[in-house]
N, C-alpha and C. Protein backbone atom coordinates (compact mmCIF):
# COMPACT_ATOMS: atom_id res chain seq x y z
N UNK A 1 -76.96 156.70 325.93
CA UNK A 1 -78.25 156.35 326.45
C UNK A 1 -79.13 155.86 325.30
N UNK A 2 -79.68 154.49 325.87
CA UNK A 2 -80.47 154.04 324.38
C UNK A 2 -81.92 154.33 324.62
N UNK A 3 -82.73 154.34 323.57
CA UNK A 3 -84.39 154.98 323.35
C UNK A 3 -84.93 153.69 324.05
N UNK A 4 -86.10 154.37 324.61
CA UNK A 4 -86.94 153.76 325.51
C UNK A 4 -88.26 154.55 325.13
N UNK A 5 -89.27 153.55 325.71
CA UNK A 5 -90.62 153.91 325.05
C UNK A 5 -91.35 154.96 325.91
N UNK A 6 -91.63 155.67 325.29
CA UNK A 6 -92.75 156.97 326.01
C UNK A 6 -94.26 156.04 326.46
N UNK A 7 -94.46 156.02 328.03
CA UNK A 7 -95.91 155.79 328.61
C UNK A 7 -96.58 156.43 329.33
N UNK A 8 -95.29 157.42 330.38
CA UNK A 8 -95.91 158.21 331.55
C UNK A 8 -96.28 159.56 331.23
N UNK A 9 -97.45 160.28 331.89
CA UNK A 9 -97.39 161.27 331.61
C UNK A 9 -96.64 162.13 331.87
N UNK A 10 -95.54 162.29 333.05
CA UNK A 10 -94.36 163.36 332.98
C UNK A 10 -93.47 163.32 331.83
N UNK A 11 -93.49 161.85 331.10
CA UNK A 11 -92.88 161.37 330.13
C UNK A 11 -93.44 162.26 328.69
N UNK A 12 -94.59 161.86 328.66
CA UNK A 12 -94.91 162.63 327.54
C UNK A 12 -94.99 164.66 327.63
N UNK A 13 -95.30 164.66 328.70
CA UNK A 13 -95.48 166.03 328.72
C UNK A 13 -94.10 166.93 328.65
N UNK A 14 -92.96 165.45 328.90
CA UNK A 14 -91.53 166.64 328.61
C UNK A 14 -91.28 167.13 327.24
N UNK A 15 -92.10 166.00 326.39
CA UNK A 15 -92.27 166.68 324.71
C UNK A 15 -92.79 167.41 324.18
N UNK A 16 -93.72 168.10 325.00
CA UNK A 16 -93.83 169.45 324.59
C UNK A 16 -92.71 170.47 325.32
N UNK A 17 -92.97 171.32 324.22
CA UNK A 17 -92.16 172.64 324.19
C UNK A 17 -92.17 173.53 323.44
N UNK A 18 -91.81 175.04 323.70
CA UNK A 18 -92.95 176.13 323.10
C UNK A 18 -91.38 176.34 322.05
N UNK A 19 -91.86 176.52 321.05
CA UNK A 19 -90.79 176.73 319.96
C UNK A 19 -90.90 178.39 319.70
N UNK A 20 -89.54 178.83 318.89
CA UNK A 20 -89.38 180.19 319.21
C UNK A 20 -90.71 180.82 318.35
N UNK A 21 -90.83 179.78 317.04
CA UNK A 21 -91.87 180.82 315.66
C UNK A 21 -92.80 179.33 316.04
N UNK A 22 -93.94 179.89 316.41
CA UNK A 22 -95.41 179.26 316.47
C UNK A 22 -95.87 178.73 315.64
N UNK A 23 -95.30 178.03 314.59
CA UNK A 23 -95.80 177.34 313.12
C UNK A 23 -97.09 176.29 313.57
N UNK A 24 -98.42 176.19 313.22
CA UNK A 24 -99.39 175.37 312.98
C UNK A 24 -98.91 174.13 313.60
N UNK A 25 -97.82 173.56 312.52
CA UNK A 25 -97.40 172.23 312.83
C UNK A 25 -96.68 172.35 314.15
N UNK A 26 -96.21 172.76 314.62
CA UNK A 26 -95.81 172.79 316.43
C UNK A 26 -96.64 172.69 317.28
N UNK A 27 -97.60 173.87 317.04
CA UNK A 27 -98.45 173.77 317.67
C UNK A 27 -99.40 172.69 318.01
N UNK A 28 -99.41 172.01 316.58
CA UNK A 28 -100.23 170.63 316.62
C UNK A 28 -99.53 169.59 316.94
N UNK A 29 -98.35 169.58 317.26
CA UNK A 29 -97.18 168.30 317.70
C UNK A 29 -97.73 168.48 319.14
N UNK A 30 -97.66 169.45 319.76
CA UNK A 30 -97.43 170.28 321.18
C UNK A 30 -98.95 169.41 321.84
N UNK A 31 -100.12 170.03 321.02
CA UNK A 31 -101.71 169.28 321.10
C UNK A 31 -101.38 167.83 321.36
N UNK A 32 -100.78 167.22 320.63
CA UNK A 32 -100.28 165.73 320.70
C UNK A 32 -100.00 165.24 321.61
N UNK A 33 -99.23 165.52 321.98
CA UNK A 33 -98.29 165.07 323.02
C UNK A 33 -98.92 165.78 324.65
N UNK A 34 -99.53 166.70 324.42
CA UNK A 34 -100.08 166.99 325.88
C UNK A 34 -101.68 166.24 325.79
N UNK A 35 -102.19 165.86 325.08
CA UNK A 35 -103.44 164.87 324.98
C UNK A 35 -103.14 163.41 325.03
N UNK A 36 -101.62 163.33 324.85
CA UNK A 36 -101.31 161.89 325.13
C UNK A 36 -101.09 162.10 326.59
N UNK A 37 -100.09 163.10 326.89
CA UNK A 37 -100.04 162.69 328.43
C UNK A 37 -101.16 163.09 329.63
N UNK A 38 -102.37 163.21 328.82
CA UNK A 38 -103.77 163.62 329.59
C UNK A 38 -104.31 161.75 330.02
N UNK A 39 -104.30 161.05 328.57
CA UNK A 39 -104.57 159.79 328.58
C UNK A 39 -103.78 159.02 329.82
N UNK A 40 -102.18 159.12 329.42
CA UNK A 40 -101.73 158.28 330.25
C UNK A 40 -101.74 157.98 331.75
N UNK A 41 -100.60 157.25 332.03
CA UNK A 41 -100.64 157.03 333.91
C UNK A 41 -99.79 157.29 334.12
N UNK A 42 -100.05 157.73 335.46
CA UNK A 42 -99.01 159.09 336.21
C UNK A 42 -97.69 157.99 336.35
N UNK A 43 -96.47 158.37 336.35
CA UNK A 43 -95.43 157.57 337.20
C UNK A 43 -95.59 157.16 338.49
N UNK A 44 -94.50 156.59 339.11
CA UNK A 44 -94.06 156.08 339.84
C UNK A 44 -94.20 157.56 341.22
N UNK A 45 -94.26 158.00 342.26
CA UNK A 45 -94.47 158.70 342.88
C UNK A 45 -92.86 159.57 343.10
N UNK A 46 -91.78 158.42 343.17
CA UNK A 46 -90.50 158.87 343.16
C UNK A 46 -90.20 159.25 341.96
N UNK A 47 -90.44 159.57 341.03
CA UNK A 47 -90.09 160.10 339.81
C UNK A 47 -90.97 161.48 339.20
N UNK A 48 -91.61 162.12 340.65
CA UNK A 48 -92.70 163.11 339.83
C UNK A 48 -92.06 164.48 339.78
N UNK A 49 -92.70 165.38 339.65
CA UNK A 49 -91.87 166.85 339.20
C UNK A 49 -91.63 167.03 340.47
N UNK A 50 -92.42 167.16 341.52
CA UNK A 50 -92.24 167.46 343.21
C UNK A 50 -91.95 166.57 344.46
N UNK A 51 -91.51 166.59 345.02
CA UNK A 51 -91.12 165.67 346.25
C UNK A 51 -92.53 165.16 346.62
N UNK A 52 -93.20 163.95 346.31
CA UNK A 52 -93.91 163.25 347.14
C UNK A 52 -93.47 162.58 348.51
N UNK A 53 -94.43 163.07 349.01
CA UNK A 53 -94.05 162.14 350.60
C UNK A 53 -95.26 161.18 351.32
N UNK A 54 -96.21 161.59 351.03
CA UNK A 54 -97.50 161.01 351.46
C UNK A 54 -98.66 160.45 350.50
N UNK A 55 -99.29 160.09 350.71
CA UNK A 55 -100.62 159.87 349.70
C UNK A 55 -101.44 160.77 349.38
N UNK A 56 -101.52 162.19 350.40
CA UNK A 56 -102.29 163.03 350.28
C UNK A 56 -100.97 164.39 349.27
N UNK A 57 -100.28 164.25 349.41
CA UNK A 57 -99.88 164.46 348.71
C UNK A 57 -99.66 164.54 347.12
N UNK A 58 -99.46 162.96 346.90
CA UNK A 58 -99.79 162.35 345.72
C UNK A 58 -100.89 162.71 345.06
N UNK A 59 -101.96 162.88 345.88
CA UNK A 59 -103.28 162.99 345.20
C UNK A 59 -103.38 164.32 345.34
N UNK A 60 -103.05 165.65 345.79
CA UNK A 60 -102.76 166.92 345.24
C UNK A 60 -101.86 167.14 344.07
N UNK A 61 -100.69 166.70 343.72
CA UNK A 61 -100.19 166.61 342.96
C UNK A 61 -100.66 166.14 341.28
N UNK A 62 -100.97 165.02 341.55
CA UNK A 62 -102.08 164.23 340.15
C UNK A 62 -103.11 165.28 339.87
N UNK A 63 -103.54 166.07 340.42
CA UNK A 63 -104.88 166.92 340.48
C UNK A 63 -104.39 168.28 339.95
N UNK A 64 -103.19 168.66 340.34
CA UNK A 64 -102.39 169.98 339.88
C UNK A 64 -101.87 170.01 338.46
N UNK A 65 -101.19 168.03 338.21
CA UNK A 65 -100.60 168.13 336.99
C UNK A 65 -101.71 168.06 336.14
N UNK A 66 -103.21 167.56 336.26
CA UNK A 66 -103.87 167.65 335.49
C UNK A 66 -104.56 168.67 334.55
N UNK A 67 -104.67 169.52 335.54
CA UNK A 67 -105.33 170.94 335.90
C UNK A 67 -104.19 172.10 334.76
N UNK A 68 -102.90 171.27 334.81
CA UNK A 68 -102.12 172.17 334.47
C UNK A 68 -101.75 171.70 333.03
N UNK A 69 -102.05 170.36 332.98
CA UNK A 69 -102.08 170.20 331.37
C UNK A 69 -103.26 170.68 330.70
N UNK A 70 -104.30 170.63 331.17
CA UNK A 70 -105.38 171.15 331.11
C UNK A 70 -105.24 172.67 330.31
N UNK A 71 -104.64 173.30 331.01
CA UNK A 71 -103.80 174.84 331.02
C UNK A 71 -103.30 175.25 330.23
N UNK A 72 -102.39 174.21 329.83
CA UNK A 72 -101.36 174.10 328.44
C UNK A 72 -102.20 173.72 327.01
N UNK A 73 -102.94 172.58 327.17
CA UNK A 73 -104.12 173.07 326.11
C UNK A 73 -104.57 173.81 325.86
N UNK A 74 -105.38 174.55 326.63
CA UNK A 74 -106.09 176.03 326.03
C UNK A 74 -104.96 176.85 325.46
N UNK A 75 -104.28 176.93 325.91
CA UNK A 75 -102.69 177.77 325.45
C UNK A 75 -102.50 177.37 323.87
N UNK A 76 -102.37 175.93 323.92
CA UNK A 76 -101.68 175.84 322.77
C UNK A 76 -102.97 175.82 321.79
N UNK A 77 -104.53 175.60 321.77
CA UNK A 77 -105.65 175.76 321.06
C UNK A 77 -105.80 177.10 320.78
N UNK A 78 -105.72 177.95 321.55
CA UNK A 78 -106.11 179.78 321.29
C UNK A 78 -105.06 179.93 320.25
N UNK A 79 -103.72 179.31 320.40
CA UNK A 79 -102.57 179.73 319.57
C UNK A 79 -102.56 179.35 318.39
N UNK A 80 -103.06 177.84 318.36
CA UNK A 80 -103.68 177.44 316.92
C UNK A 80 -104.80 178.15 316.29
N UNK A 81 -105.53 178.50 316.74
CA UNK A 81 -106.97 179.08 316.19
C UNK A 81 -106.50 180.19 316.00
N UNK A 82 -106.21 181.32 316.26
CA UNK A 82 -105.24 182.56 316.29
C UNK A 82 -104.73 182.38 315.15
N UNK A 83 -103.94 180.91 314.66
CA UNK A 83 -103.53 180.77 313.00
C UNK A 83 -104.57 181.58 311.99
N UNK A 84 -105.93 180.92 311.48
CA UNK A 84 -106.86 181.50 310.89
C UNK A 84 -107.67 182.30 311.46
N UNK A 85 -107.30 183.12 312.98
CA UNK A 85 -108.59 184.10 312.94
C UNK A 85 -108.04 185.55 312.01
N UNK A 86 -109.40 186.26 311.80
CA UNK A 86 -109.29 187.56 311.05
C UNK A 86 -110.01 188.57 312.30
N UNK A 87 -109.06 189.18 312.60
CA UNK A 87 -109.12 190.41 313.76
C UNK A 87 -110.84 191.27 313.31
N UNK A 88 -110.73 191.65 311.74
CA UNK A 88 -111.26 192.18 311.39
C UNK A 88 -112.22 192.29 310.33
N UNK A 89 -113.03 192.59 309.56
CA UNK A 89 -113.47 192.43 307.99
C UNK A 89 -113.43 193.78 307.72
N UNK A 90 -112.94 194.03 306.95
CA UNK A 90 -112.96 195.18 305.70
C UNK A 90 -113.89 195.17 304.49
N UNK A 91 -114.63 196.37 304.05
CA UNK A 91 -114.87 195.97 303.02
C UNK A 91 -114.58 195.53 301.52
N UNK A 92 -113.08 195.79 301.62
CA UNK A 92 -112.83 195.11 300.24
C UNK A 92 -112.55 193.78 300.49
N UNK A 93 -112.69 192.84 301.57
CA UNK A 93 -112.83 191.44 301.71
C UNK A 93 -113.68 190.77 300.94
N UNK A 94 -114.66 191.10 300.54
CA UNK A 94 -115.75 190.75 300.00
C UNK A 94 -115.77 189.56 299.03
N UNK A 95 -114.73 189.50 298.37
CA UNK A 95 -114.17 188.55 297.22
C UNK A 95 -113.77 187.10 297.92
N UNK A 96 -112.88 187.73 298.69
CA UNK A 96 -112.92 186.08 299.59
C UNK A 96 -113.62 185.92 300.82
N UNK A 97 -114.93 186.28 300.80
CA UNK A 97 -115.61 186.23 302.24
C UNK A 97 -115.43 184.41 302.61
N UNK A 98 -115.71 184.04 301.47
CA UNK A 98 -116.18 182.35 301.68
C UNK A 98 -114.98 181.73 302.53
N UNK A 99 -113.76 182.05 301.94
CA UNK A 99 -112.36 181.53 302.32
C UNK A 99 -112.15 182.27 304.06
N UNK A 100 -112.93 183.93 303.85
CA UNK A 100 -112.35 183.99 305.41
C UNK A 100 -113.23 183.37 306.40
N UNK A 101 -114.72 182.85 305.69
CA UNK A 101 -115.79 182.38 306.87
C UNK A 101 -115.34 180.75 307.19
N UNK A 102 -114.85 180.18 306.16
CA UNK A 102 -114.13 179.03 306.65
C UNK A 102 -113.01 179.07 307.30
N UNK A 103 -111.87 180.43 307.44
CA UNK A 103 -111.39 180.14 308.05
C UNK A 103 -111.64 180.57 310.10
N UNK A 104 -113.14 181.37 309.87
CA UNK A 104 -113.33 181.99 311.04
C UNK A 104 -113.73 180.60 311.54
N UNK A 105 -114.16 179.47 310.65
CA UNK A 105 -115.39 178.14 311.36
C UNK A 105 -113.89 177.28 311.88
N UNK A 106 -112.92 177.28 311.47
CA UNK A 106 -111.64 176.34 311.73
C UNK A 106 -110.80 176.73 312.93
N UNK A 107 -111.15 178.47 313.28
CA UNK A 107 -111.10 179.50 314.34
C UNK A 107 -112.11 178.94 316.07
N UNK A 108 -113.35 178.85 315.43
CA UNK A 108 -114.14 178.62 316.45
C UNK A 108 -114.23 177.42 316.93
N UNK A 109 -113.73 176.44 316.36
CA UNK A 109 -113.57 174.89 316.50
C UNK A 109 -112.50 174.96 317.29
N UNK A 110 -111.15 175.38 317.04
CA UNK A 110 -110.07 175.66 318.06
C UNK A 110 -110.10 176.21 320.19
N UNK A 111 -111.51 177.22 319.09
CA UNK A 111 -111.40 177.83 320.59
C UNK A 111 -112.26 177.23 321.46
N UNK A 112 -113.48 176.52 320.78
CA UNK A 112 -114.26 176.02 321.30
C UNK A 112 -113.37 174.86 322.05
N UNK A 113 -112.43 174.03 321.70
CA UNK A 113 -111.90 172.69 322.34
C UNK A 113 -111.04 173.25 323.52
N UNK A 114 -110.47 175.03 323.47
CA UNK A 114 -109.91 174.80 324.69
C UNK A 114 -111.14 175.69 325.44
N UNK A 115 -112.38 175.80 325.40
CA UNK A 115 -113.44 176.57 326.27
C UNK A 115 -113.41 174.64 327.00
N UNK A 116 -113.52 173.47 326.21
CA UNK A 116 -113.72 172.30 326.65
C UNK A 116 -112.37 172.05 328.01
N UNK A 117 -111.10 172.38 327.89
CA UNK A 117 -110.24 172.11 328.65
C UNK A 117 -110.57 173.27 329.65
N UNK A 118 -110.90 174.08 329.62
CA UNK A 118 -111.44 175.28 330.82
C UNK A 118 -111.96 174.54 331.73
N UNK A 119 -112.99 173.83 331.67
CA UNK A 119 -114.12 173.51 332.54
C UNK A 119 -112.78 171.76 333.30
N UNK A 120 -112.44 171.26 332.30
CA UNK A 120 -111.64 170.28 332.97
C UNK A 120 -110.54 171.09 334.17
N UNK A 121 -109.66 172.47 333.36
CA UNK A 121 -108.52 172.36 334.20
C UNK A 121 -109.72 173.20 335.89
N UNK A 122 -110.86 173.93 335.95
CA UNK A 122 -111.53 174.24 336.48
C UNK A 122 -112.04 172.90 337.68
N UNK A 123 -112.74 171.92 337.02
CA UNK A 123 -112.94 170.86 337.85
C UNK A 123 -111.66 170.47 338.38
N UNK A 124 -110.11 170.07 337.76
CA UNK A 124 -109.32 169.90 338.58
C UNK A 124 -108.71 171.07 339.33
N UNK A 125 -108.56 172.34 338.98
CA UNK A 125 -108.53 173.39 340.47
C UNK A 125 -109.14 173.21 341.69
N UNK A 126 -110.32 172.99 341.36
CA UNK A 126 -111.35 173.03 342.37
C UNK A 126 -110.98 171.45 343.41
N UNK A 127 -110.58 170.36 343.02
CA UNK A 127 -110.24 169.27 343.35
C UNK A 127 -108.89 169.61 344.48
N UNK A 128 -107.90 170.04 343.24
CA UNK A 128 -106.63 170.43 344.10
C UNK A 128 -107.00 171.28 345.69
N UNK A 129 -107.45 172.26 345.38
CA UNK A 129 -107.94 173.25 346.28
C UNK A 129 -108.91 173.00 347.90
N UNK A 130 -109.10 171.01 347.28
CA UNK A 130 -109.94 171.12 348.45
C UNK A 130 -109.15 171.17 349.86
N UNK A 131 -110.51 171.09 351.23
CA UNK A 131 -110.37 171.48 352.12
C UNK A 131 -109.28 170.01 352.72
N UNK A 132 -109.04 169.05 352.17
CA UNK A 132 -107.65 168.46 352.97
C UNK A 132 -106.52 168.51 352.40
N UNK A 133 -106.68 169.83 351.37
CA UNK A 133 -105.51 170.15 350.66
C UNK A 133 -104.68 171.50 350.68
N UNK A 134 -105.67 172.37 351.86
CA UNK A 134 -106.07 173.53 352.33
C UNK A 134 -104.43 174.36 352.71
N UNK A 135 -103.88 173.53 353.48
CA UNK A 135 -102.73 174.12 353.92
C UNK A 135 -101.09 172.97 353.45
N UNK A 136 -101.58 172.32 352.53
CA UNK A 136 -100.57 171.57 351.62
C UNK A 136 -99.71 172.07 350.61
N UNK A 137 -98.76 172.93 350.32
CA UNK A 137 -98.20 173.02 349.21
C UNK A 137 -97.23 172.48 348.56
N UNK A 138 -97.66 172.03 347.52
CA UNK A 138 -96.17 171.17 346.85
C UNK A 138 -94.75 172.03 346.29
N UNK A 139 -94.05 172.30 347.12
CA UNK A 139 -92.79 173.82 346.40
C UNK A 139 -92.03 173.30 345.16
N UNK A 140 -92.32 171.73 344.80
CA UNK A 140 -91.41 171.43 343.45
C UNK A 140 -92.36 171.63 342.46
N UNK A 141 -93.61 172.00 342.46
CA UNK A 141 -94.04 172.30 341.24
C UNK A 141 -95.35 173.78 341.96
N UNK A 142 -94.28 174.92 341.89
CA UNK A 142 -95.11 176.22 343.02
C UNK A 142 -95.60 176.72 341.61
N UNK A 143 -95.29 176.70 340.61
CA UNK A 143 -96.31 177.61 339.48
C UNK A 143 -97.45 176.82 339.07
N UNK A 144 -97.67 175.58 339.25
CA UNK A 144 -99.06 174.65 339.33
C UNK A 144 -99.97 175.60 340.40
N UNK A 145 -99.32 175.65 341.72
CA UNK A 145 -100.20 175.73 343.19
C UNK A 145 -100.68 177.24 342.52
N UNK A 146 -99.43 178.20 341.96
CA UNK A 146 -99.94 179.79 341.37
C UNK A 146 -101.22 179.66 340.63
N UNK A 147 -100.99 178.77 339.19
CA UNK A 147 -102.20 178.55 338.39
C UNK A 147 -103.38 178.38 339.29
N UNK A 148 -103.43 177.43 340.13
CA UNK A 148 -104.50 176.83 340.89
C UNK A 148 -105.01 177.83 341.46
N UNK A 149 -104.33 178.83 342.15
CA UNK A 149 -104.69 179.95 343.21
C UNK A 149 -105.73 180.65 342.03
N UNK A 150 -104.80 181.29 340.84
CA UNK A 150 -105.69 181.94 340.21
C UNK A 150 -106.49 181.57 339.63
N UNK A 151 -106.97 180.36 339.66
CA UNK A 151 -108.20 180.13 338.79
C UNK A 151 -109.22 180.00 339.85
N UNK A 152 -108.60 179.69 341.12
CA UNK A 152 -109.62 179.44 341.86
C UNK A 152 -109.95 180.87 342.66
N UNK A 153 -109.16 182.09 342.87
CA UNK A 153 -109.93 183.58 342.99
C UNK A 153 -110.33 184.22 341.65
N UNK A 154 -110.74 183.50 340.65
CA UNK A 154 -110.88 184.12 339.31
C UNK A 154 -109.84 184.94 338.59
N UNK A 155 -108.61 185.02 339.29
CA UNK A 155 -107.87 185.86 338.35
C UNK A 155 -107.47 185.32 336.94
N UNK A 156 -107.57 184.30 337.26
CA UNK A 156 -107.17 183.47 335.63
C UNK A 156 -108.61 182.88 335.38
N UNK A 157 -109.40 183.75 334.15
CA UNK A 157 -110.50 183.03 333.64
C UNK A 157 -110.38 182.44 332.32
N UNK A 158 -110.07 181.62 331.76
CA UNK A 158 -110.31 181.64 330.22
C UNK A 158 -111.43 181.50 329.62
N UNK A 159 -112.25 180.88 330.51
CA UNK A 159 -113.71 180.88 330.17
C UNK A 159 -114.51 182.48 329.41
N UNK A 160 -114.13 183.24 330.28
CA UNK A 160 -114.30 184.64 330.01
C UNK A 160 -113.55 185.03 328.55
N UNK A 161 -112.49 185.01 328.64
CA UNK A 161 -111.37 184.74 327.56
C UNK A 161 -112.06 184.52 326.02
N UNK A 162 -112.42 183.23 326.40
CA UNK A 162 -112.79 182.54 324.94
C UNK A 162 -113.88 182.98 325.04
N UNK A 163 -114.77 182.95 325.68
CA UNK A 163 -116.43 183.51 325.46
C UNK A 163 -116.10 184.69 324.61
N UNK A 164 -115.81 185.44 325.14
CA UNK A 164 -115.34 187.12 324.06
C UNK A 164 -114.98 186.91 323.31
N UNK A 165 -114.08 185.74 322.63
CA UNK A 165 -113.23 185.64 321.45
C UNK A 165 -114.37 184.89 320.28
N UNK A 166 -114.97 183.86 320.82
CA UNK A 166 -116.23 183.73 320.46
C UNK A 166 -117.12 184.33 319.50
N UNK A 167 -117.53 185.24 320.58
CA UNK A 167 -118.60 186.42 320.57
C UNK A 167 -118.17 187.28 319.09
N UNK A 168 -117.09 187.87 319.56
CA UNK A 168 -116.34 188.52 318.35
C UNK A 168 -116.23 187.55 317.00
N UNK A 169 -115.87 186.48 316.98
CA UNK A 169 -116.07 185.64 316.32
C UNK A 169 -117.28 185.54 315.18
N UNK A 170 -118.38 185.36 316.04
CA UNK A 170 -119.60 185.14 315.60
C UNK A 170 -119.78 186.54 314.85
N UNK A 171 -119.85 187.67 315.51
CA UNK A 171 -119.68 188.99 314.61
C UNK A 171 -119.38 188.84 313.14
N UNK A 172 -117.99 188.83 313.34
CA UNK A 172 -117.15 189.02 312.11
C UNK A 172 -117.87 187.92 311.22
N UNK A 173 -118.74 186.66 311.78
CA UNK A 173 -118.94 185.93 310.69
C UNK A 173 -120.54 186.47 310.28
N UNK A 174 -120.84 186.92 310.94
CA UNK A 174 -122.42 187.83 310.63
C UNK A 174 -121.93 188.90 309.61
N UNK A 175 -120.72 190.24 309.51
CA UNK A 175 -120.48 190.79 309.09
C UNK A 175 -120.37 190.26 307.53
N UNK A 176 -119.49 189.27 307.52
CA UNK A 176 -118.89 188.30 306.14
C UNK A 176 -119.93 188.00 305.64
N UNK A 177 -121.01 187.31 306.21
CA UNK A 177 -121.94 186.80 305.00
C UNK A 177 -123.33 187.87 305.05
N UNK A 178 -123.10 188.85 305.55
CA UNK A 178 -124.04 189.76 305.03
C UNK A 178 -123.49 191.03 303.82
N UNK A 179 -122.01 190.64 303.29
CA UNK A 179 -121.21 190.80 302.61
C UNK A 179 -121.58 190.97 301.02
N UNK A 180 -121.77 191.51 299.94
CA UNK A 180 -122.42 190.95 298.76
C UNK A 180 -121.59 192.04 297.94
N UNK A 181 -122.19 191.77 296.65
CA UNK A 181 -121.82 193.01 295.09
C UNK A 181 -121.87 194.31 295.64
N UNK A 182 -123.12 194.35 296.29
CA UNK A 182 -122.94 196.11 296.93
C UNK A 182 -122.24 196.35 297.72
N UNK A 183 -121.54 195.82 298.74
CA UNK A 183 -120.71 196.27 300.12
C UNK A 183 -119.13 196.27 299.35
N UNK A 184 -119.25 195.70 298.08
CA UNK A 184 -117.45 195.88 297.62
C UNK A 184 -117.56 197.12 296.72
């Protein structure tokens, strides 16, 4: 089989994949490639993850895969940011406060971009979910329709999620630079 060019988004999104050790650089290949297939255009209707049959269909589907790349971002952003967060400050940190407050600011930038995909995969739940979509389920892609369910009875918040991670965030960086000669 000879190489052919990546355009569609089922296309791109088959290039991601969760590797066994979470290295930075995966993680940021993974970012890649699911922000490319956010950009692109959907395939052909006969070529999608689930049996299309209708138009209303189609357009639940486009709304699920979005919602669900959507999904996979925050995933793979918390996991990146998670690289440089510090759970904690100690006081013998004190020496490298500077190095850990830059790495808490490279932390909050992470989490902040998937608090940004929250509100997208949220607007597309809410889309999927509507009322002529009410009693539609697509069974070739049933862990989309799961995601969808739970975001749309709140069981899956990330919003909540990252707000706390945040929050804590901001702490630990209040803690760090109120940090000096006396606290070591």
């Amino acid at each position: 089989m000879g190489a052919y060019t990546v355009i569609y988004k089922e296309e791109f999104y088959r290039l991601y994949h969760v590797h066994y050790q979470q290295r930075p650089d995966d993680v940021i290949e993974n970012i890649y490639w699911l922000e490319k297939a956010v950009k692109a255009d959907f395939c052909n209707p006969k070529f999608a993850f689930a049996k299309i049959e209708t138009e209303t269909d189609w357009e639940k589907y486009r709304s699920l895969f979005m919602m669900h790349l959507s999904l996979k971002l925050i995933e793979q952003h918390l996991r990146l940011g998670k690289t440089w967060d510090i759970q904690a400050a100690h006081f013998y940190d004190a020496p490298w406060k500077d190095a850990y407050l830059r790495d808490l600011e490279t932390t909050d930038k992470c989490y902040r971009a998937g608090l940004y995909y929250w509100e997208e995969a949220k607007k597309w739940a809410e889309q999927a979910a509507g009322g002529k979509f009410r009693f539609l389920v697509l069974t070739g892609v049933q862990n989309w329709e799961d995601e969808r369910e739970r975001i749309t009875n709140g069981k899956l918040d990330y919003g909540k999620i990252i707000t706390r991670e945040l929050s804590r965030i901001e702490n630990l960086k209040q803690t760090f630079q109120n940090m000096d000669e006396n606290t070591y």
